[in-house]
Each structure stands twice: as structure tokens, then as C-alpha cells.
PDB file of N, CA and C in Angstrom:
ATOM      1  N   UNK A   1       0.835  -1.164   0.000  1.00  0.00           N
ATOM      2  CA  UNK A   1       0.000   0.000   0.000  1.00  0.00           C
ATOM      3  C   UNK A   1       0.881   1.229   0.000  1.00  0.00           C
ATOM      4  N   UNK A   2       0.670   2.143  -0.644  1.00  0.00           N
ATOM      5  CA  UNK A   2       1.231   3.677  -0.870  1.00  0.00           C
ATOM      6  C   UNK A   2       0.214   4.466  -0.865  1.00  0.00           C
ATOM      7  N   UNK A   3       0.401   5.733  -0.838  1.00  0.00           N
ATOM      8  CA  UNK A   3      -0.877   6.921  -1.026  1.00  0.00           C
ATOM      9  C   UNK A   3       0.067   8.169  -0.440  1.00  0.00           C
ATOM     10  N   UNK A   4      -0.773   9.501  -0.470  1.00  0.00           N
ATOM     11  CA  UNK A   4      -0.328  10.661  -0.252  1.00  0.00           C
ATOM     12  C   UNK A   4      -2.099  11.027   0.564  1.00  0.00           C
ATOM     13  N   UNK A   5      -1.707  12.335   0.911  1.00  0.00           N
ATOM     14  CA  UNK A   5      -3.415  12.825   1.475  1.00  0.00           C
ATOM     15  C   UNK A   5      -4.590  12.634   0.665  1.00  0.00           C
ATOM     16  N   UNK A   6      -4.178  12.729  -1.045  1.00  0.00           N
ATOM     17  CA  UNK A   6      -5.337  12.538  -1.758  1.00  0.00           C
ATOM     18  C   UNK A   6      -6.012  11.281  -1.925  1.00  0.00           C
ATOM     19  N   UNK A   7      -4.984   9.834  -2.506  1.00  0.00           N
ATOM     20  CA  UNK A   7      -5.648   8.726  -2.061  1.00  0.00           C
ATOM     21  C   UNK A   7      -4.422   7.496  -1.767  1.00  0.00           C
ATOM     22  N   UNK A   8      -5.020   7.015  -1.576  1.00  0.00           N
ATOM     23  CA  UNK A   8      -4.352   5.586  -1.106  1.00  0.00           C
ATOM     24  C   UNK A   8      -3.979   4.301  -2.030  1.00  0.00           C
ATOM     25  N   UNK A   9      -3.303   4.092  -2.352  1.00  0.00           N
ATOM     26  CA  UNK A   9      -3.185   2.931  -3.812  1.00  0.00           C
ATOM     27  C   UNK A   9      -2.420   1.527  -3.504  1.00  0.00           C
ATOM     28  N   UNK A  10      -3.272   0.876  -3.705  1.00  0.00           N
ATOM     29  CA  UNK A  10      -2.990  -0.487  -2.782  1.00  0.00           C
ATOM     30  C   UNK A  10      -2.608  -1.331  -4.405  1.00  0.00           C
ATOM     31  N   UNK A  11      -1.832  -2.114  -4.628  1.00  0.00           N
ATOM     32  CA  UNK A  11      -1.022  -2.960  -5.473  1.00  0.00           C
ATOM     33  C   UNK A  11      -1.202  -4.339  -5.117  1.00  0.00           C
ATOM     34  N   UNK A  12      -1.671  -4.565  -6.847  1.00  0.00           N
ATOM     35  CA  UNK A  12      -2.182  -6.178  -6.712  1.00  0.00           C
ATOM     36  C   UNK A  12      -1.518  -6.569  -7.384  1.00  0.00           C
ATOM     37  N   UNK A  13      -0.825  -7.898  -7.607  1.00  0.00           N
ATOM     38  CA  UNK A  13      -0.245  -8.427  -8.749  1.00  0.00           C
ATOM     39  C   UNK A  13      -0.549  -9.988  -8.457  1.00  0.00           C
ATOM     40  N   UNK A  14      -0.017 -10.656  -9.567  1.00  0.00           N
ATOM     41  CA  UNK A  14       0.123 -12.294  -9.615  1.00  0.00           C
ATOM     42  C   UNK A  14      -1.353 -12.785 -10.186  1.00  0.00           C
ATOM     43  N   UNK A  15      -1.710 -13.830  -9.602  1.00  0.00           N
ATOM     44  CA  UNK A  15      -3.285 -14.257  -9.659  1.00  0.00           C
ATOM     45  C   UNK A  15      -3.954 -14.346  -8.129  1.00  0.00           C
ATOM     46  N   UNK A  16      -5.542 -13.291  -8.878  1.00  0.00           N
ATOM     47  CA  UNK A  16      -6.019 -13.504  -7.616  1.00  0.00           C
ATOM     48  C   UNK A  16      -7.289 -14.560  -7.680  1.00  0.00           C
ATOM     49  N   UNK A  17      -7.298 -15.040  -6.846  1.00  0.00           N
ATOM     50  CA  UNK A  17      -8.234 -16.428  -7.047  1.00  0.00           C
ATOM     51  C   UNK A  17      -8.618 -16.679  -5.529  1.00  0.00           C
ATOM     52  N   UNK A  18      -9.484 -17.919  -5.018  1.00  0.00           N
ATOM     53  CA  UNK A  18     -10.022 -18.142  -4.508  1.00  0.00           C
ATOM     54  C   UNK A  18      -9.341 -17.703  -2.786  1.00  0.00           C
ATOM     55  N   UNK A  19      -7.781 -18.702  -3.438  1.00  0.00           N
ATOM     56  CA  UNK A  19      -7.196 -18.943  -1.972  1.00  0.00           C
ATOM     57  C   UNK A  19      -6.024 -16.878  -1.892  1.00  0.00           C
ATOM     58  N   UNK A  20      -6.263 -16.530  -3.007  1.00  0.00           N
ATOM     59  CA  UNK A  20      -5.778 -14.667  -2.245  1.00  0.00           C
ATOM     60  C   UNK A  20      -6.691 -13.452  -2.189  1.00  0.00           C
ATOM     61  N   UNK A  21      -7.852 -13.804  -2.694  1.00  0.00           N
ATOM     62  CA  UNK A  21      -8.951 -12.680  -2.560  1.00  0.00           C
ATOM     63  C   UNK A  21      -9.196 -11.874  -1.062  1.00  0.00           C
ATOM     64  N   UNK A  22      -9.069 -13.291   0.062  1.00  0.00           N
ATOM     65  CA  UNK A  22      -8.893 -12.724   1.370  1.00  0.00           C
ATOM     66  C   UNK A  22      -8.123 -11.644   1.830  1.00  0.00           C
ATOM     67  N   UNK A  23      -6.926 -12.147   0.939  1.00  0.00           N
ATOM     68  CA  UNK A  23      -6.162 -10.928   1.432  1.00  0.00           C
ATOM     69  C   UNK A  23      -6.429  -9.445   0.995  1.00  0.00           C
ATOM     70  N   UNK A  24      -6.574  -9.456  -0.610  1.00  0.00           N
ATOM     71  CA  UNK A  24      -6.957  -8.478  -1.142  1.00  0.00           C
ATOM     72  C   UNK A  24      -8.622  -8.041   0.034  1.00  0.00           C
ATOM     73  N   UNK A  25      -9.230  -8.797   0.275  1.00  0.00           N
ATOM     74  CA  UNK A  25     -10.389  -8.078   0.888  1.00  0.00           C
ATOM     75  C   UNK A  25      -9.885  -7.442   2.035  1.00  0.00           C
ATOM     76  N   UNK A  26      -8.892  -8.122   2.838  1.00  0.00           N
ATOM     77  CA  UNK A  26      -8.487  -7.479   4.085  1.00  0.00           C
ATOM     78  C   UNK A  26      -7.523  -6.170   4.173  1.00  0.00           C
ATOM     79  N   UNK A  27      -7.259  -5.971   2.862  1.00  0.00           N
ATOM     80  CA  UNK A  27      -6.234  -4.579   2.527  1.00  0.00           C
ATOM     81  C   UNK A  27      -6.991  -3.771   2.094  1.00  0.00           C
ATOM     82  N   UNK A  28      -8.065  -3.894   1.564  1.00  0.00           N
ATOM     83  CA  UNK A  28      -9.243  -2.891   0.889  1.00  0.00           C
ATOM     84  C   UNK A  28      -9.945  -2.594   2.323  1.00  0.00           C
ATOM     85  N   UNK A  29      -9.930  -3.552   3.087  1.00  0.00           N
ATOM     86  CA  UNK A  29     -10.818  -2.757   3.980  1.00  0.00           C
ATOM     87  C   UNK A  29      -9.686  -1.908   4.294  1.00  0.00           C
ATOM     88  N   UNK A  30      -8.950  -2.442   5.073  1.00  0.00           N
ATOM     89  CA  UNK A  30      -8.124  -1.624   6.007  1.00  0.00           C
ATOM     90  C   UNK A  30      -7.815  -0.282   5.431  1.00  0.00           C
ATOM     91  N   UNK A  31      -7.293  -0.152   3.925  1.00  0.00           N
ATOM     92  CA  UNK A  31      -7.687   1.492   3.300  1.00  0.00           C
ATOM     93  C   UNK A  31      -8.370   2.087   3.931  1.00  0.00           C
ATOM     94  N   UNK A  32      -9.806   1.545   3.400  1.00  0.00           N
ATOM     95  CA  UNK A  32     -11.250   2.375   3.292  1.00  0.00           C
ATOM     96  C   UNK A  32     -11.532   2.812   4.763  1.00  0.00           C
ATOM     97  N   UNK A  33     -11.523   1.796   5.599  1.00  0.00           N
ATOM     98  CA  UNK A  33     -11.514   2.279   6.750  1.00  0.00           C
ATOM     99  C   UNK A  33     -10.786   2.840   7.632  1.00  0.00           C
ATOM    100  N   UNK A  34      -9.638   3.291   7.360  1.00  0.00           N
ATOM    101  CA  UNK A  34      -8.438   4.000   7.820  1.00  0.00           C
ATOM    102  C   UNK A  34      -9.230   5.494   8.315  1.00  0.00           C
ATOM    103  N   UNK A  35      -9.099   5.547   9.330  1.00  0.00           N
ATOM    104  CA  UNK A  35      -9.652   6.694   9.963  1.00  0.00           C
ATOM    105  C   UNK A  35      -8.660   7.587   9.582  1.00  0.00           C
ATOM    106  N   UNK A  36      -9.294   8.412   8.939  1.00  0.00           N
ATOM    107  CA  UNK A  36      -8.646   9.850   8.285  1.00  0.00           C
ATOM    108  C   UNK A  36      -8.260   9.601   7.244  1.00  0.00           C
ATOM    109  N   UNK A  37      -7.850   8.655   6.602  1.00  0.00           N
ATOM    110  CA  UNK A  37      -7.989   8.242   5.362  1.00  0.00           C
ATOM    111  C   UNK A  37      -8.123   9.091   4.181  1.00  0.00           C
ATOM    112  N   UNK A  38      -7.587   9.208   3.084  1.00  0.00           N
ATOM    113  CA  UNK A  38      -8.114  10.115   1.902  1.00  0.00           C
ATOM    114  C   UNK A  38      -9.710   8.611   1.489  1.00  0.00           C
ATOM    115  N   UNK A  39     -10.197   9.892   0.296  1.00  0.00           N
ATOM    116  CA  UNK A  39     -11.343  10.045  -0.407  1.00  0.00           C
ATOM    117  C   UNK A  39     -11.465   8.478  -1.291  1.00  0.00           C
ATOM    118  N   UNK A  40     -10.395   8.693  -1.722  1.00  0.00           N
ATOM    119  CA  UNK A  40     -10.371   7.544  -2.952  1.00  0.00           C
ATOM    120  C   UNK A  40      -8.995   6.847  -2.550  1.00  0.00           C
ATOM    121  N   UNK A  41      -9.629   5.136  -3.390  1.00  0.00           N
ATOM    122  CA  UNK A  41      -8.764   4.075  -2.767  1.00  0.00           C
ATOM    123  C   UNK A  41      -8.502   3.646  -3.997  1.00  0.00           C
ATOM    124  N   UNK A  42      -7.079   3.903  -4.906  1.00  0.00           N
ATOM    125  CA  UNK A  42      -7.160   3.223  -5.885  1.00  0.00           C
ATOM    126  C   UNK A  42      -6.240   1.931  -5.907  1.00  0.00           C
ATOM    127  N   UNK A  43      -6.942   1.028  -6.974  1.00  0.00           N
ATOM    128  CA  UNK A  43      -6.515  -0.061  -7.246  1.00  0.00           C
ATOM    129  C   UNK A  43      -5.623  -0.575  -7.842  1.00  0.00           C
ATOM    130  N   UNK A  44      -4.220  -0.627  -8.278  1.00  0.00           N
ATOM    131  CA  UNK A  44      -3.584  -1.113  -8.646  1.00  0.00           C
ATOM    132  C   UNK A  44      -3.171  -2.336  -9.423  1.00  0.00           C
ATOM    133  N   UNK A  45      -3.761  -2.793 -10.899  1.00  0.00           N
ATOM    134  CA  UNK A  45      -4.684  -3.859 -11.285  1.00  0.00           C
ATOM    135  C   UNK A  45      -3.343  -4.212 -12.008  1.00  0.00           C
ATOM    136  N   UNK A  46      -2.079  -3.380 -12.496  1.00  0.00           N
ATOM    137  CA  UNK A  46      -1.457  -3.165 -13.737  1.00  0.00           C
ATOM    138  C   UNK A  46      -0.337  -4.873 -13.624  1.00  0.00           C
ATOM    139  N   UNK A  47      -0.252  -5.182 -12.745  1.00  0.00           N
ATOM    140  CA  UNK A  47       0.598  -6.410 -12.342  1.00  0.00           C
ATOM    141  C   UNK A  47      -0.609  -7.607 -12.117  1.00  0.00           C
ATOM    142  N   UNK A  48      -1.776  -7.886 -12.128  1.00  0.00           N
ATOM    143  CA  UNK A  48      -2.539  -8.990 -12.012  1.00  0.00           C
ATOM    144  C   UNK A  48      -2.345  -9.470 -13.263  1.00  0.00           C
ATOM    145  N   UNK A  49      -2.158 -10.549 -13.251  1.00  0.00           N
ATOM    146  CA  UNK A  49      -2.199 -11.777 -14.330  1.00  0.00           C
ATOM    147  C   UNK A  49      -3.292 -12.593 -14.610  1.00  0.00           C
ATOM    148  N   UNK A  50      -4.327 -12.597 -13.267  1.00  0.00           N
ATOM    149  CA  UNK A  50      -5.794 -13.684 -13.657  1.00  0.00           C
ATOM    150  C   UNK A  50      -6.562 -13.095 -12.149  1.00  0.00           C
ATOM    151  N   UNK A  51      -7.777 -13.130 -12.561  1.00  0.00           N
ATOM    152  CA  UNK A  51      -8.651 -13.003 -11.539  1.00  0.00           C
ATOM    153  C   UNK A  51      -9.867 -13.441 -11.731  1.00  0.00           C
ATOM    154  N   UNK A  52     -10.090 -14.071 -10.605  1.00  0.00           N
ATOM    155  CA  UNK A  52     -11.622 -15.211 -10.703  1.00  0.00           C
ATOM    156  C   UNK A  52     -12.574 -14.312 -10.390  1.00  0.00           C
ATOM    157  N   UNK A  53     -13.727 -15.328 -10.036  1.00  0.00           N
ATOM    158  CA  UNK A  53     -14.815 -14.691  -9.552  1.00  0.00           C
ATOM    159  C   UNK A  53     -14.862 -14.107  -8.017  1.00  0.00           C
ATOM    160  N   UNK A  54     -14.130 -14.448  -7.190  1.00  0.00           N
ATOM    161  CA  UNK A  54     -13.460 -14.416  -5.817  1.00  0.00           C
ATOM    162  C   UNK A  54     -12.682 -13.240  -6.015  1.00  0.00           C
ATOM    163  N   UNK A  55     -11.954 -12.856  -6.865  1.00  0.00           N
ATOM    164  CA  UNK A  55     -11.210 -11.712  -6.695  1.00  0.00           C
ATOM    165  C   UNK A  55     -12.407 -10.633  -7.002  1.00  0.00           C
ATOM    166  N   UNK A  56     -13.343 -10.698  -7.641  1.00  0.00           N
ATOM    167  CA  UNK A  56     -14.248  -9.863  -8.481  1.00  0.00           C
ATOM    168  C   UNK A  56     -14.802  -9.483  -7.313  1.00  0.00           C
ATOM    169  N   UNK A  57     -15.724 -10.353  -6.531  1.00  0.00           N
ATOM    170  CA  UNK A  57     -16.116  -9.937  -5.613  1.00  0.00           C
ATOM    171  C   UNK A  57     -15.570  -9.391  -4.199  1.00  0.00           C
ATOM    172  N   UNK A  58     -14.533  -9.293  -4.138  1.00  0.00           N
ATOM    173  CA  UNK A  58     -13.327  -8.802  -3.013  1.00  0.00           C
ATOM    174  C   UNK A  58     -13.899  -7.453  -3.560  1.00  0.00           C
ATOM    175  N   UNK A  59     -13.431  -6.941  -4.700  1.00  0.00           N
ATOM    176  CA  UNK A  59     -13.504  -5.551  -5.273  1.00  0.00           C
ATOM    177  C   UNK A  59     -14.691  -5.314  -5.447  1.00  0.00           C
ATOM    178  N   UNK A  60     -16.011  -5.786  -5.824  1.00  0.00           N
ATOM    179  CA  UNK A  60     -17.155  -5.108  -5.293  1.00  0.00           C
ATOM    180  C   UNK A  60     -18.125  -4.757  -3.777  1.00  0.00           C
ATOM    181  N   UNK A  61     -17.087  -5.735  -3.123  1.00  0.00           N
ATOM    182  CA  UNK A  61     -17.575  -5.693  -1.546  1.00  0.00           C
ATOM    183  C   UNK A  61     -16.766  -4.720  -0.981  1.00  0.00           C
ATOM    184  N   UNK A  62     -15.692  -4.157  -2.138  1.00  0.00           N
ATOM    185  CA  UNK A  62     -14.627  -2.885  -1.448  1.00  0.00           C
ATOM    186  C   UNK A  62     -15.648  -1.864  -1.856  1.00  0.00           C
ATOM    187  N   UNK A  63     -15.941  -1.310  -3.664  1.00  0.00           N
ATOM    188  CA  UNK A  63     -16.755  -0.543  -3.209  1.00  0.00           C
ATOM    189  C   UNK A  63     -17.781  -0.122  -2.571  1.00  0.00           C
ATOM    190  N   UNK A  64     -18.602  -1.043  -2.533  1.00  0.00           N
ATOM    191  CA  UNK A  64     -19.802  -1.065  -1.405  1.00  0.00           C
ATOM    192  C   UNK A  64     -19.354  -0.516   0.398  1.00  0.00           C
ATOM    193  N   UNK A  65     -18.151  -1.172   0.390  1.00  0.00           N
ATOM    194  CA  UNK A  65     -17.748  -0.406   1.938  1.00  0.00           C
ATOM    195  C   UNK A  65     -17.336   0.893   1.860  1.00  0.00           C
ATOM    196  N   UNK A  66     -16.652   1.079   0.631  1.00  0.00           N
ATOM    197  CA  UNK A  66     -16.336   2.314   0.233  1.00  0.00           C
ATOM    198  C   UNK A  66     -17.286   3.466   0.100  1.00  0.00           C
ATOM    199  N   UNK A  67     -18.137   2.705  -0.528  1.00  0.00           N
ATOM    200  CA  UNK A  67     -19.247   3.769  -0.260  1.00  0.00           C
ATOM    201  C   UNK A  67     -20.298   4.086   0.932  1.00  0.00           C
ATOM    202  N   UNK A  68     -20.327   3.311   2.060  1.00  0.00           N
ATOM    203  CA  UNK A  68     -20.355   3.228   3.220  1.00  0.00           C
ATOM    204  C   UNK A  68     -19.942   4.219   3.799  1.00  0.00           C
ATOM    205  N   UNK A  69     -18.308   4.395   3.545  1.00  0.00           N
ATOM    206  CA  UNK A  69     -17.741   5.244   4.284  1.00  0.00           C
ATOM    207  C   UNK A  69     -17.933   6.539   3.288  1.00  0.00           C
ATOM    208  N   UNK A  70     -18.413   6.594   2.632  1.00  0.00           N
ATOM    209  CA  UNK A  70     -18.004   8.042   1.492  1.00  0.00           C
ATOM    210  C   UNK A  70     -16.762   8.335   1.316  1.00  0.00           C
ATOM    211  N   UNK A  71     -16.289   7.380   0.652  1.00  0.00           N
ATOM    212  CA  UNK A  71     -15.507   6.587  -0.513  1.00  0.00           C
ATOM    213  C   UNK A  71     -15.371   6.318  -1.398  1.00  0.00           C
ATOM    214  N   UNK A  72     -14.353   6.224  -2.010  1.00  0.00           N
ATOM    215  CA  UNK A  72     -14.530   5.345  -3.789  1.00  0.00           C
ATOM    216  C   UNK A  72     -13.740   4.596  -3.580  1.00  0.00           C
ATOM    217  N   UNK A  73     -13.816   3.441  -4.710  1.00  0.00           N
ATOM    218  CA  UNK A  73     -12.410   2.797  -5.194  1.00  0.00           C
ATOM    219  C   UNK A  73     -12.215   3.136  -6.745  1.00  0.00           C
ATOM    220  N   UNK A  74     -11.164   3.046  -6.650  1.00  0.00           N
ATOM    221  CA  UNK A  74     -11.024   3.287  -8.699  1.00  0.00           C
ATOM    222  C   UNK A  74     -10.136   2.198  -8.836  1.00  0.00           C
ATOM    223  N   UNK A  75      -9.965   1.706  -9.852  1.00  0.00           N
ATOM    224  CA  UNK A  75      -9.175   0.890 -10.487  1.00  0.00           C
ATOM    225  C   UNK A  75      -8.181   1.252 -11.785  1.00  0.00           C
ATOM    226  N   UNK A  76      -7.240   1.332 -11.102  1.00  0.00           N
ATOM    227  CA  UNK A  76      -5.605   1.378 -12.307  1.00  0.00           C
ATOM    228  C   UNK A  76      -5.818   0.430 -13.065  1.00  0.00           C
ATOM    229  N   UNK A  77      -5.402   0.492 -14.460  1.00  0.00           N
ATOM    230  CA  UNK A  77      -4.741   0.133 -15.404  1.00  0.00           C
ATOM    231  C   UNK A  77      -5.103  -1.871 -15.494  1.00  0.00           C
ATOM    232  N   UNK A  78      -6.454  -2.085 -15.604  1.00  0.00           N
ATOM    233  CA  UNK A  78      -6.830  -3.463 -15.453  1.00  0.00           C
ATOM    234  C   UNK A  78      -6.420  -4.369 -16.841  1.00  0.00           C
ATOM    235  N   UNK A  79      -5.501  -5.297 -16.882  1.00  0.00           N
ATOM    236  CA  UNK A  79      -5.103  -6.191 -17.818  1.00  0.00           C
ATOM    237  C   UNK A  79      -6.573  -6.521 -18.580  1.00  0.00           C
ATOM    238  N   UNK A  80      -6.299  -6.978 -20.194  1.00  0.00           N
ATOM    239  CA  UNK A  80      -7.379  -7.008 -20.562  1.00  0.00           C
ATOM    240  C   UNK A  80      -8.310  -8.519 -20.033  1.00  0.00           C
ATOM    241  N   UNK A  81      -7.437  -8.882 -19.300  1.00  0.00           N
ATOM    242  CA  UNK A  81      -8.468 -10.420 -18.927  1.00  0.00           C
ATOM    243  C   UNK A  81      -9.283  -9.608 -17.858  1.00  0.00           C
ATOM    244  N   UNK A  82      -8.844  -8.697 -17.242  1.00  0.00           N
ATOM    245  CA  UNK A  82      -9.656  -8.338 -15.483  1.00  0.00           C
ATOM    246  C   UNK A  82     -10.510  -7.574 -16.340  1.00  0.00           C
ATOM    247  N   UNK A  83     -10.463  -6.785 -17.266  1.00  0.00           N
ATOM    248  CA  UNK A  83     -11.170  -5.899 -18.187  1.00  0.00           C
ATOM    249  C   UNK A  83     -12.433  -6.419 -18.604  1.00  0.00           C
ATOM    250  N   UNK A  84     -12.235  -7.861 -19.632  1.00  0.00           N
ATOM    251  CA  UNK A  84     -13.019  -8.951 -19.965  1.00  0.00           C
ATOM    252  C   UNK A  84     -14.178  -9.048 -19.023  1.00  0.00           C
ATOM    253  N   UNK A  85     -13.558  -9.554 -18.019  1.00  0.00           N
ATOM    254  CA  UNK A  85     -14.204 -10.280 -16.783  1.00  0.00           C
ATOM    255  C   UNK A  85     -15.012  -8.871 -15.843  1.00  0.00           C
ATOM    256  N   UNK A  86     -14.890  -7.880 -15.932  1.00  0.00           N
ATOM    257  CA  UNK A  86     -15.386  -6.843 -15.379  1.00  0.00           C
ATOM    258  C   UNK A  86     -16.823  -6.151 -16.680  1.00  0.00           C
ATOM    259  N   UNK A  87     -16.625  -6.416 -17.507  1.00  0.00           N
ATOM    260  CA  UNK A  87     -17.170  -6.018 -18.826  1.00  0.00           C
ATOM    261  C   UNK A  87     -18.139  -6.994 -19.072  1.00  0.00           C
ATOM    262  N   UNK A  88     -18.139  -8.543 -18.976  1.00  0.00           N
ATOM    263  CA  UNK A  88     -19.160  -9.623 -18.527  1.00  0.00           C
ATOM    264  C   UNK A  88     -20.018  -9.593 -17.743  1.00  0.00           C
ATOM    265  N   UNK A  89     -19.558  -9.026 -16.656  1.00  0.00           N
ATOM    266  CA  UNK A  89     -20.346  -9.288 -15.451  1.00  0.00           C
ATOM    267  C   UNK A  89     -20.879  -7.852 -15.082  1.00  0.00           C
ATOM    268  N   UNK A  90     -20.516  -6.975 -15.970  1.00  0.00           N
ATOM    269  CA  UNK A  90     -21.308  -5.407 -15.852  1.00  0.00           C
ATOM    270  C   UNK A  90     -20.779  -4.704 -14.749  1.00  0.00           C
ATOM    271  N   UNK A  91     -19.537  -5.274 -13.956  1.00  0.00           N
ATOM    272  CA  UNK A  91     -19.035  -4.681 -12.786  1.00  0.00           C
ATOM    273  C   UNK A  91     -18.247  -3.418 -13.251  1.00  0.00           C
ATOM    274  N   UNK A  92     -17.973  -3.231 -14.425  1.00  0.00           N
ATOM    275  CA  UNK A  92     -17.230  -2.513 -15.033  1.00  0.00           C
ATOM    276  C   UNK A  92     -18.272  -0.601 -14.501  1.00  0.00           C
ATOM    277  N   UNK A  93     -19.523  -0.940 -14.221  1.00  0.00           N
ATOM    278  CA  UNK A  93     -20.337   0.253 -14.452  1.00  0.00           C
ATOM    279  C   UNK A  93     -20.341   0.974 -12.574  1.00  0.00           C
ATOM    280  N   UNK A  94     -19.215   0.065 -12.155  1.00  0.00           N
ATOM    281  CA  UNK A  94     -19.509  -0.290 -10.668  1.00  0.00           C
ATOM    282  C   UNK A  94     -18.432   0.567 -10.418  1.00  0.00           C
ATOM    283  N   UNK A  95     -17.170   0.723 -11.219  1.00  0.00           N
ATOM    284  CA  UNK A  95     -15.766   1.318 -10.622  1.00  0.00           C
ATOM    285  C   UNK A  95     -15.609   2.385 -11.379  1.00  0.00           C
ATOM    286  N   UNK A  96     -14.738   3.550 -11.373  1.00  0.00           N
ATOM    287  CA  UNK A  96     -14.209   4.492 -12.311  1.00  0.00           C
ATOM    288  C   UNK A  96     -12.711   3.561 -13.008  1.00  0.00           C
ATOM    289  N   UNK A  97     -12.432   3.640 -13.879  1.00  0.00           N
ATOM    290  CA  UNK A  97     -11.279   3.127 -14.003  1.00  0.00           C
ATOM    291  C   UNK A  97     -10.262   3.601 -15.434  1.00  0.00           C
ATOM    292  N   UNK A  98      -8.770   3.989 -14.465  1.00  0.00           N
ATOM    293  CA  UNK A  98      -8.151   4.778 -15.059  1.00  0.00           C
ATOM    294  C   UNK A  98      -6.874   3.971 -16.014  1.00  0.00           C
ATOM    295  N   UNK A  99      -6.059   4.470 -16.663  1.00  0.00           N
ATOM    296  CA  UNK A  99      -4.717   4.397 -17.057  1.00  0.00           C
ATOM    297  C   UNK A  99      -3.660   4.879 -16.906  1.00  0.00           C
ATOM    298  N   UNK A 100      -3.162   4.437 -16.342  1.00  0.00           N
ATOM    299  CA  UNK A 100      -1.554   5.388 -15.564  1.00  0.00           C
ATOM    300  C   UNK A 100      -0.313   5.794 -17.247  1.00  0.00           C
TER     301      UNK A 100
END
């Protein structure tokens, strides 16, 4: 995890799948809920290699907390498989998502 006052940018890489989504869920919270925390939590997608349905939902149960807290998450630079798989499942309408 890195960030400055504006937001916080947490770095994913490898494959996320069943048995590392946990983790990814437990670093998204800990962002979002970081008392004092900046606004926006971005995602760091540019190093993932594969992501299941388990990783998918890590990242929509982030924004949902995110928006809880009046929050965002955004998503960096998503490989075109996380792209695919976000674009299928309409989650794509769920995140802002940028290109570094």
C-alpha cells in the first residue's frame, strides 16, 4: 500500500483467485476504513495476471464499503483479462477506471 493525502493505492499483482482474494479483501478494507484516510482508494490492477470470480467480488464488496464510508475505489490500469471479466459481469459500471 502507498498513497499521499489525496488517495491511497494499494497494489495487486500475480493471480487472484479463490485462496488470495482474502487478502486483497483485508487490505481494501483496512484502506477504506483508515480513519482519516483520503477520499479515494485506488486499485492497482497493472501487475494482475488472472482473476476469478473471488477476486471480483473482493472488489465489489470494497466498493460497497467504500461507499459506506463516502468513498470510492477506482481501479488502475486493469489487464485485458480483469477488463473482460469486469465487462461480462457489468461490474465494469460499478468502478471508475483509469490508465496510468
Amino acid at each position: 500500500m502507498s498513497g499521499d493525502d489525496q488517495c491511497r493505492v494499494v497494489h495487486v499483482g500475480g493471480e487472484m483467485d479463490i485462496d488470495r482474494a482474502p487478502m486483497l479483501r483485508d487490505a481494501l478494507l483496512a484502506a477504506i476504513t483508515w480513519q482519516g484516510g483520503p477520499d479515494e482508494i485506488v486499485v492497482d490492477l497493472s501487475d494482475l495476471s488472472f482473476c476469478d470470480s473471488s477476486g471480483l467480488t473482493a472488489l465489489i464488496h470494497a466498493q460497497r464499503t467504500a461507499a459506506e464510508h463516502g468513498r470510492r475505489v477506482v481501479l488502475r490500469t486493469p489487464p485485458p483479462q480483469v477488463r473482460r471479466l469486469l465487462e461480462m459481469t457489468g461490474a465494469d459500471a460499478l468502478f471508475p477506471i483509469i490508465e496510468s
